[in-house]
C-alpha atoms as a PDB file:
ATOM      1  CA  UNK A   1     106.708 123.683 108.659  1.00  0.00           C
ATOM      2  CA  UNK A   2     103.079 124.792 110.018  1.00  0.00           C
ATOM      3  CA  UNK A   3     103.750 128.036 112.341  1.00  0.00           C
ATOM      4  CA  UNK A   4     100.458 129.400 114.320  1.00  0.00           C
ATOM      5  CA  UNK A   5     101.126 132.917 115.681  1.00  0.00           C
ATOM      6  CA  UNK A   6      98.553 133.916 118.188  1.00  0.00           C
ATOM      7  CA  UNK A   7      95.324 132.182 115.730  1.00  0.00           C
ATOM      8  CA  UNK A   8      91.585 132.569 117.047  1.00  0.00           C
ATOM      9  CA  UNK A   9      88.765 130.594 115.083  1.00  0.00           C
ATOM     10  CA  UNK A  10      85.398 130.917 115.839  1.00  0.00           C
ATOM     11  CA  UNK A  11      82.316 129.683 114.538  1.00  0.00           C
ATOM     12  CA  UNK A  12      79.439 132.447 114.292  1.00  0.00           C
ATOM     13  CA  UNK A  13      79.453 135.190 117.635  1.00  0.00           C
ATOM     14  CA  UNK A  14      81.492 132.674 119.659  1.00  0.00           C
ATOM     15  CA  UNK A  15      84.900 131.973 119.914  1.00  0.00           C
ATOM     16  CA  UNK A  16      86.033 128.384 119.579  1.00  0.00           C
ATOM     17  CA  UNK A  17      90.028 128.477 119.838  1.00  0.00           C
ATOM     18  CA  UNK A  18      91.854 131.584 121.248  1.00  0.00           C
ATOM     19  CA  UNK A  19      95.515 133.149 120.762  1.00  0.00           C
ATOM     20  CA  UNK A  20      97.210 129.798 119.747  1.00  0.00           C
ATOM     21  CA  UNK A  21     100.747 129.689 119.296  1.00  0.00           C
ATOM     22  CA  UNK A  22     102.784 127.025 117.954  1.00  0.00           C
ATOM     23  CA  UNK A  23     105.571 125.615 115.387  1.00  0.00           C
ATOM     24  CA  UNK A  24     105.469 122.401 114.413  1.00  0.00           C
ATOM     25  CA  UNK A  25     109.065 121.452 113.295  1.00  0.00           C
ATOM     26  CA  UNK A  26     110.105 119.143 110.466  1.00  0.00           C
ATOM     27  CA  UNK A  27     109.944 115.170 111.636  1.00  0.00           C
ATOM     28  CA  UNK A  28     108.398 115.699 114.932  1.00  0.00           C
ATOM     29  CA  UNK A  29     105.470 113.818 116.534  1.00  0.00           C
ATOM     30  CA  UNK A  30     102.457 115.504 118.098  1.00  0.00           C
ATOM     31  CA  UNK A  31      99.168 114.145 120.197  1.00  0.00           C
ATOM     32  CA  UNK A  32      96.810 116.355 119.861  1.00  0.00           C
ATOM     33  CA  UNK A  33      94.379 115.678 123.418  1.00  0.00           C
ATOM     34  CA  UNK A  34      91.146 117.549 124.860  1.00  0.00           C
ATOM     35  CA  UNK A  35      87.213 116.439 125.468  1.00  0.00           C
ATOM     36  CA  UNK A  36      84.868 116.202 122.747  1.00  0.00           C
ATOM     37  CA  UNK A  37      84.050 119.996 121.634  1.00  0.00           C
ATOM     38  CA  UNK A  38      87.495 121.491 122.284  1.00  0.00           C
ATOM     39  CA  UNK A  39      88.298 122.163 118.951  1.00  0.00           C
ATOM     40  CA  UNK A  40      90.508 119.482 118.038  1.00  0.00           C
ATOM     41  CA  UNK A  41      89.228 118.927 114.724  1.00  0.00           C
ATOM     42  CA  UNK A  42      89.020 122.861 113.836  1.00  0.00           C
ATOM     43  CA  UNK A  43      92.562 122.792 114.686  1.00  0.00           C
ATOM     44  CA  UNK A  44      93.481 120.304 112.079  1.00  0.00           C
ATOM     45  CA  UNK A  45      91.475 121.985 109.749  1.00  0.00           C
ATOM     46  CA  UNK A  46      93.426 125.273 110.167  1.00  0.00           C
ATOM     47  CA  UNK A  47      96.497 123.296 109.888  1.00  0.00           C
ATOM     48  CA  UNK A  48      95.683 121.964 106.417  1.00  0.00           C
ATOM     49  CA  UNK A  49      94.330 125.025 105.151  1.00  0.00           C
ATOM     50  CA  UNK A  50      91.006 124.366 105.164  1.00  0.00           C
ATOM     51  CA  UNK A  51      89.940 126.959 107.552  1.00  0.00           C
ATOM     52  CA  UNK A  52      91.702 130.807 107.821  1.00  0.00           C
ATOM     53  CA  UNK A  53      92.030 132.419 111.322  1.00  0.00           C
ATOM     54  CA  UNK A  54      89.736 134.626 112.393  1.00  0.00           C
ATOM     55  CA  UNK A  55      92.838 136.494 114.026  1.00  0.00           C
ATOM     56  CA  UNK A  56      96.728 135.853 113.973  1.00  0.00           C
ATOM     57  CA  UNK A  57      98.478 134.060 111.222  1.00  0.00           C
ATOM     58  CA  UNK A  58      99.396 129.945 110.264  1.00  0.00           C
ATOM     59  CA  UNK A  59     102.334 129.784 107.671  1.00  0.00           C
ATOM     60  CA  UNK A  60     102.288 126.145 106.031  1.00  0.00           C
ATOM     61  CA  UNK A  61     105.524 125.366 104.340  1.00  0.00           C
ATOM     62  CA  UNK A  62     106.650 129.007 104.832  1.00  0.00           C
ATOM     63  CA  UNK A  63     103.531 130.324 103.311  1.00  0.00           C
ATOM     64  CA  UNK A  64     100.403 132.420 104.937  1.00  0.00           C
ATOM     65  CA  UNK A  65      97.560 130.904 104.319  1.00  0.00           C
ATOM     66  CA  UNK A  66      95.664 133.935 104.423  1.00  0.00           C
ATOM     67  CA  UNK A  67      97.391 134.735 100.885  1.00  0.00           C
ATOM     68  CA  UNK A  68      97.360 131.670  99.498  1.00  0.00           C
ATOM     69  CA  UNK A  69      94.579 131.003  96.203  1.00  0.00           C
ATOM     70  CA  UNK A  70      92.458 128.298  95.920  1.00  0.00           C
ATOM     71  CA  UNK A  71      95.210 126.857  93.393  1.00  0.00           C
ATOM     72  CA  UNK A  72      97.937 126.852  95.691  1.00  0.00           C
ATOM     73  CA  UNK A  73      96.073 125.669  98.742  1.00  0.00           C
ATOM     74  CA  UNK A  74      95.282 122.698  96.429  1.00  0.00           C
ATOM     75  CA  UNK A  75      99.256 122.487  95.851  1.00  0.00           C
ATOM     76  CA  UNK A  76     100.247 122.650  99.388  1.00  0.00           C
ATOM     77  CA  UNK A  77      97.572 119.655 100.416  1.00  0.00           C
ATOM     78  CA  UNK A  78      99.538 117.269  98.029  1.00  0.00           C
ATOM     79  CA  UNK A  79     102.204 117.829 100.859  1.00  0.00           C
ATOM     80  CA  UNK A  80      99.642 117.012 103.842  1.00  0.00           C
ATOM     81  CA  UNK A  81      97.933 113.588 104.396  1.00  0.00           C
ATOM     82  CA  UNK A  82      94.819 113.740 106.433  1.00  0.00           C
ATOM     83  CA  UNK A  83      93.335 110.775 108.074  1.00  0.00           C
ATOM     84  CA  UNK A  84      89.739 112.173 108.830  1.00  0.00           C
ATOM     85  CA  UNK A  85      87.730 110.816 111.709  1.00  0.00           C
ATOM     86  CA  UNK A  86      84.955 109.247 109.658  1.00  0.00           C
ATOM     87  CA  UNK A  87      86.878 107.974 106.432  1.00  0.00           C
ATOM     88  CA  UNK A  88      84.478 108.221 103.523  1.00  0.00           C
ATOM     89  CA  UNK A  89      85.324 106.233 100.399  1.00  0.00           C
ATOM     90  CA  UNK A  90      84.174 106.301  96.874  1.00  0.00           C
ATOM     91  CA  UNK A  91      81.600 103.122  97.156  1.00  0.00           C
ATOM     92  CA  UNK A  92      81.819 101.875  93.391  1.00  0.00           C
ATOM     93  CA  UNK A  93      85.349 101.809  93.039  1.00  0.00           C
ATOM     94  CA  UNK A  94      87.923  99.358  94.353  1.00  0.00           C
ATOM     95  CA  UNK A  95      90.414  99.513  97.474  1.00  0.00           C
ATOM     96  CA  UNK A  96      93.438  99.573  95.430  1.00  0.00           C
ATOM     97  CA  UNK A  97      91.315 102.434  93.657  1.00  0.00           C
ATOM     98  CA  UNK A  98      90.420 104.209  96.268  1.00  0.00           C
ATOM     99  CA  UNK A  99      93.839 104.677  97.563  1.00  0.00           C
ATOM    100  CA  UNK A 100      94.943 105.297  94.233  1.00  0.00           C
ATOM    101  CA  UNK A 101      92.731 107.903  93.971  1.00  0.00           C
ATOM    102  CA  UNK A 102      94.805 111.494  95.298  1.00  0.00           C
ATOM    103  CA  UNK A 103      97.006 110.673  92.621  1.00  0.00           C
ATOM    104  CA  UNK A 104      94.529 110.304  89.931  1.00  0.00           C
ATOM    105  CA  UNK A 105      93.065 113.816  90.870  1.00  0.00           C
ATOM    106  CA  UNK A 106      96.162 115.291  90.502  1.00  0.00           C
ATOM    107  CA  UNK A 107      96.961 114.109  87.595  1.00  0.00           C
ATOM    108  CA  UNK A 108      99.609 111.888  88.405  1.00  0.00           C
ATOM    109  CA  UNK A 109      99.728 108.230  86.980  1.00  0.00           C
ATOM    110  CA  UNK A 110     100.769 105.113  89.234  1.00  0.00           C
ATOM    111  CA  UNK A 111     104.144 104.392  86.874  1.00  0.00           C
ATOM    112  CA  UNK A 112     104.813 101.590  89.168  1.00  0.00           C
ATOM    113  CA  UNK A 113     102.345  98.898  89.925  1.00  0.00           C
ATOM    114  CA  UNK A 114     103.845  97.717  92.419  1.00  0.00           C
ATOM    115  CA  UNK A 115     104.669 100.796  94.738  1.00  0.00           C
ATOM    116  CA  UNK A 116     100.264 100.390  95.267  1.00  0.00           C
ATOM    117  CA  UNK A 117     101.286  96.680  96.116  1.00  0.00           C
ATOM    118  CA  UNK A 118     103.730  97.743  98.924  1.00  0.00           C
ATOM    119  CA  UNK A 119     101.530 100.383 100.136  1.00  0.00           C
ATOM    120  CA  UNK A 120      98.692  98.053 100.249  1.00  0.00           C
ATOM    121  CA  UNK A 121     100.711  95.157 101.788  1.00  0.00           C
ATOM    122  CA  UNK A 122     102.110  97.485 104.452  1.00  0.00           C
ATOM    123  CA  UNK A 123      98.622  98.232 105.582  1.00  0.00           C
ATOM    124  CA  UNK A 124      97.766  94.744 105.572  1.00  0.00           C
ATOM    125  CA  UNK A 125      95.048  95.016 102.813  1.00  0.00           C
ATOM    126  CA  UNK A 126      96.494  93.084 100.115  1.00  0.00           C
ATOM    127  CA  UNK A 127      94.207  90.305 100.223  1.00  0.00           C
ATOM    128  CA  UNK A 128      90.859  93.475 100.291  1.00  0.00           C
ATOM    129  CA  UNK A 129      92.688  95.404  96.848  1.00  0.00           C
ATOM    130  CA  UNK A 130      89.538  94.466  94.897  1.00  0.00           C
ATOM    131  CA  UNK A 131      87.124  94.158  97.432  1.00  0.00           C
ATOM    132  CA  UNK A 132      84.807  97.505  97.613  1.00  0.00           C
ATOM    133  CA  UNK A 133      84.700  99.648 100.669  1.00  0.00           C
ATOM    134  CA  UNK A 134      81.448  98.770 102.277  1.00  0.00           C
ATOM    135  CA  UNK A 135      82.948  94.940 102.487  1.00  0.00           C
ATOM    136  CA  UNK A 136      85.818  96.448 104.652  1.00  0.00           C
ATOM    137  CA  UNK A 137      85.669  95.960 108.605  1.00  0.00           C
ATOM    138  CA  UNK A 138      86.237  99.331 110.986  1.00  0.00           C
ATOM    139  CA  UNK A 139      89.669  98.265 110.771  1.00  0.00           C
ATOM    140  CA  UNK A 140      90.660  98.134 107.296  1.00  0.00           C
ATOM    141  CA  UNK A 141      89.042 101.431 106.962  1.00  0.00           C
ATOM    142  CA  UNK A 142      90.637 103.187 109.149  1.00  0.00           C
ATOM    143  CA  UNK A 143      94.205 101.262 107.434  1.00  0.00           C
ATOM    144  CA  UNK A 144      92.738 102.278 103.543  1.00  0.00           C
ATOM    145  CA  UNK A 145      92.344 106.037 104.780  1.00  0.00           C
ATOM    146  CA  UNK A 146      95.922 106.147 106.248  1.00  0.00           C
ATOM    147  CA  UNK A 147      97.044 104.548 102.944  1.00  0.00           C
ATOM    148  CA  UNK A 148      95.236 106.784 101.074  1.00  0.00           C
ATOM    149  CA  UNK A 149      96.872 109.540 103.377  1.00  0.00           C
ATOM    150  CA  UNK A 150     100.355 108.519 102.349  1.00  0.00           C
ATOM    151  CA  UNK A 151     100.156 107.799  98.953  1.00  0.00           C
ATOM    152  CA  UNK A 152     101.497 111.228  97.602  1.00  0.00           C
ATOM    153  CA  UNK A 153     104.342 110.748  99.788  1.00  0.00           C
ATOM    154  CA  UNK A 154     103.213 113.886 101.986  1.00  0.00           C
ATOM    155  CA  UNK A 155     105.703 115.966 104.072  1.00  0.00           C
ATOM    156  CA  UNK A 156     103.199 115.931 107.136  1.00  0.00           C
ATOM    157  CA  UNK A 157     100.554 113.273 108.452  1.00  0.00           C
ATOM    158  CA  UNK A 158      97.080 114.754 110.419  1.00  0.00           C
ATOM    159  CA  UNK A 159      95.300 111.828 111.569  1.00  0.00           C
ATOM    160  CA  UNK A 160      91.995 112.976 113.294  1.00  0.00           C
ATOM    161  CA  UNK A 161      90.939 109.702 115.693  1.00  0.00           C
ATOM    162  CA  UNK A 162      92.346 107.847 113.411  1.00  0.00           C
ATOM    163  CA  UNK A 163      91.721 104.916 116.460  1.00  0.00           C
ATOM    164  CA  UNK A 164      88.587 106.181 117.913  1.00  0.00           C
ATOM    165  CA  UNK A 165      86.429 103.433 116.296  1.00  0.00           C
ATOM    166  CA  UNK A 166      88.596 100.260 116.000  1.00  0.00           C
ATOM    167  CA  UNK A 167      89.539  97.876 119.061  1.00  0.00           C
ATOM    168  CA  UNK A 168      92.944  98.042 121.395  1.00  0.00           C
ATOM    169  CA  UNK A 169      94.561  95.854 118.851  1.00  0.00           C
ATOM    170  CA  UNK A 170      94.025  97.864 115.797  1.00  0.00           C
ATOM    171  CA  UNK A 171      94.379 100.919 117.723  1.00  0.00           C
ATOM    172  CA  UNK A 172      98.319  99.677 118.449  1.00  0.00           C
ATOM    173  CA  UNK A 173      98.555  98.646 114.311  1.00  0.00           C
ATOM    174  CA  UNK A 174      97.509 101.980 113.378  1.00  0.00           C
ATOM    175  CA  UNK A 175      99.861 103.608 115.537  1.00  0.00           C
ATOM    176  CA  UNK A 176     102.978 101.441 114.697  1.00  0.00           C
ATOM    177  CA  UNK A 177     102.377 101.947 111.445  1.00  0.00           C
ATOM    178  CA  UNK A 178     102.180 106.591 111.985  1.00  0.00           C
ATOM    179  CA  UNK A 179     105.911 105.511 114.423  1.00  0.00           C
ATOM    180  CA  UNK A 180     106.676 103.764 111.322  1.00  0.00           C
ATOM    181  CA  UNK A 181     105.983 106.694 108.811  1.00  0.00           C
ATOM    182  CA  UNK A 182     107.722 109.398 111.194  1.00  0.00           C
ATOM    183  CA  UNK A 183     110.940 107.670 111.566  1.00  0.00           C
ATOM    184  CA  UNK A 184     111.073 107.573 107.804  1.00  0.00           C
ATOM    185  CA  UNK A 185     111.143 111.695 108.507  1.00  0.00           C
ATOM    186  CA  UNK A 186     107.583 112.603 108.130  1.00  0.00           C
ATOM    187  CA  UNK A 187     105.434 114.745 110.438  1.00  0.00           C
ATOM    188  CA  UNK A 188     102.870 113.326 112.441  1.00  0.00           C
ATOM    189  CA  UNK A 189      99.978 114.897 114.641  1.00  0.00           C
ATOM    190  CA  UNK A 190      97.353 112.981 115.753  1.00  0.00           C
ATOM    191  CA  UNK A 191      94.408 113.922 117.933  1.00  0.00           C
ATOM    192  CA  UNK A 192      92.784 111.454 120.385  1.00  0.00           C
ATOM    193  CA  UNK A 193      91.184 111.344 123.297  1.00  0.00           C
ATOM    194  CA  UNK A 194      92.820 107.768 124.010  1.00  0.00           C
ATOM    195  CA  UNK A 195      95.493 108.471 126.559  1.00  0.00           C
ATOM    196  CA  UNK A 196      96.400 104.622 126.684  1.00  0.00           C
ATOM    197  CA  UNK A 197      97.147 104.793 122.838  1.00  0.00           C
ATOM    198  CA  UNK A 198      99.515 108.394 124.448  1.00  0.00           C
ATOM    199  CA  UNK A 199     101.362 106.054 126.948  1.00  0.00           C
ATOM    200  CA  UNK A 200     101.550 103.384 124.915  1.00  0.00           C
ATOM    201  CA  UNK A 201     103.565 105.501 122.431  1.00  0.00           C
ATOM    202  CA  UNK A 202     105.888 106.212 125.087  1.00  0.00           C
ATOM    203  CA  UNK A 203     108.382 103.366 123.806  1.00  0.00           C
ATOM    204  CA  UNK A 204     108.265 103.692 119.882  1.00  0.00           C
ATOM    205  CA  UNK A 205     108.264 107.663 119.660  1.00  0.00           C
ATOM    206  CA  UNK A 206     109.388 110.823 121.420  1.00  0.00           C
ATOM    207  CA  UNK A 207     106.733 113.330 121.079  1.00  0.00           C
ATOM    208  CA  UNK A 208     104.920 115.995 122.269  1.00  0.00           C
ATOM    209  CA  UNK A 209     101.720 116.319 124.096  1.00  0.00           C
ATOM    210  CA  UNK A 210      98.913 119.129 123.167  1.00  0.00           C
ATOM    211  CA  UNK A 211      96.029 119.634 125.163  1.00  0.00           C
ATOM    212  CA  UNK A 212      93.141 122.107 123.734  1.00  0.00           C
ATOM    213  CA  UNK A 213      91.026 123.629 126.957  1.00  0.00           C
ATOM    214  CA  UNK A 214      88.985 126.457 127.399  1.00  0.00           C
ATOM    215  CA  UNK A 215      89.548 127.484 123.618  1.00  0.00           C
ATOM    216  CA  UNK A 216      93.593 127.689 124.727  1.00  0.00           C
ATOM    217  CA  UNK A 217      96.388 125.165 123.498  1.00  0.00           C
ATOM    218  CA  UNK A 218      98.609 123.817 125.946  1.00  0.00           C
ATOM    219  CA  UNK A 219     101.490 121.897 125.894  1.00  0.00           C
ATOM    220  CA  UNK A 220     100.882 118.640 128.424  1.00  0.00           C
ATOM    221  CA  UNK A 221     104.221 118.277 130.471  1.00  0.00           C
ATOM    222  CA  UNK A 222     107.824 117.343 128.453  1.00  0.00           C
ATOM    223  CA  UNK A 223     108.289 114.838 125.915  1.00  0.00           C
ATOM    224  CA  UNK A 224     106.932 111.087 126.131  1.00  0.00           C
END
């Protein structure tokens, strides 16, 4: 599904991330762990497509993104949901609107009503549909963006901090409710520097530990 053979990226003279290797298989659950500067965002970015490798190769859905036009990037990203660390939102439209909105770009109407409605009542935003984003809490941010995320019905979930600026409590809501999204089948990787929110995982998911150091990716020990 998203296949790294020995990738560098670097910003400018220096090197950020060095010979990375990986395969992320279809269904499985990542954590994605390292201090602030390691690269863990630039990673996700190069997973989505929206940075090449300086060296080595990353095929997405069997396809090298080195090759890949502008057109067909934008194809492939219907297919990936990314949660970014600081969710930004379209100010003058709604919630429901917002969250709506992927599938409005593409093209593609809501023919169903009431698939938003589920969505939005499975992120616990029902009751905030009309409401605009600067009337939402950290929270319900952080719950619109994931929403947003999944609307397409992506393949594979990136969540970058999605929990780095919400309390314990929504920290735990947000991640019962990736658990929830990979035992339907879909692939999740999230990075955080939370290793509570890691261990806490330990008895909803089975997943896989990645720790970026020194510009090298690691895998952290066997499965949770």
């Amino acid at each position: 599904m998203i296949d790294l053979a020995q990738v560098s990226y670097g910003y400018g003279a220096g090197t950020l991330l060095n010979d990375m290797t990986l395969q992320v298989q279809p269904g499985s659950f990542h954590f994605l762990t390292g201090p602030s500067g390691a690269g863990k965002t630039t990673f996700l970015k190069l997973c989505y497509g929206e940075l090449v490798p300086s060296q080595g190769a990353i095929s997405l859905f069997d396809c090298d993104t080195r090759q890949m036009t502008r057109d067909e990037v934008a194809m492939m990203r219907r297919r990936v949901g990314v949660v970014h660390q600081d969710c930004q939102f379209l100010d003058h439209l709604s919630v429901a609107e917002n969250i709506a909105l992927p599938l409005t770009v593409s093209g593609r109407a809501i023919n169903d009503p009431q698939e938003l409605n589920e969505l939005l009542a499975w992120v616990g935003l029902t009751h905030q549909a009309d409401a605009r984003p600067p009337e939402l809490s950290g929270g319900e941010r952080q719950r619109a963006a994931l929403a947003r995320a999944v609307v397409m019905s992506p393949d594979v979930i990136l969540a970058d901090e999605p929990t780095g600026n919400v309390d314990w409590e929504m920290s735990l809501r947000l991640l019962t409710l990736l658990v929830e999204l990979n035992k339907l089948g879909k692939t999740v990787v999230i990075a955080t520097h939370d290793m509570n929110l890691i261990r806490q995982a330990k008895a909803q998911v089975q997943a896989r530990v990645l720790r970026l150091s020194g510009g090298q990716l690691h895998t952290a020990g066997a499965d949770l």
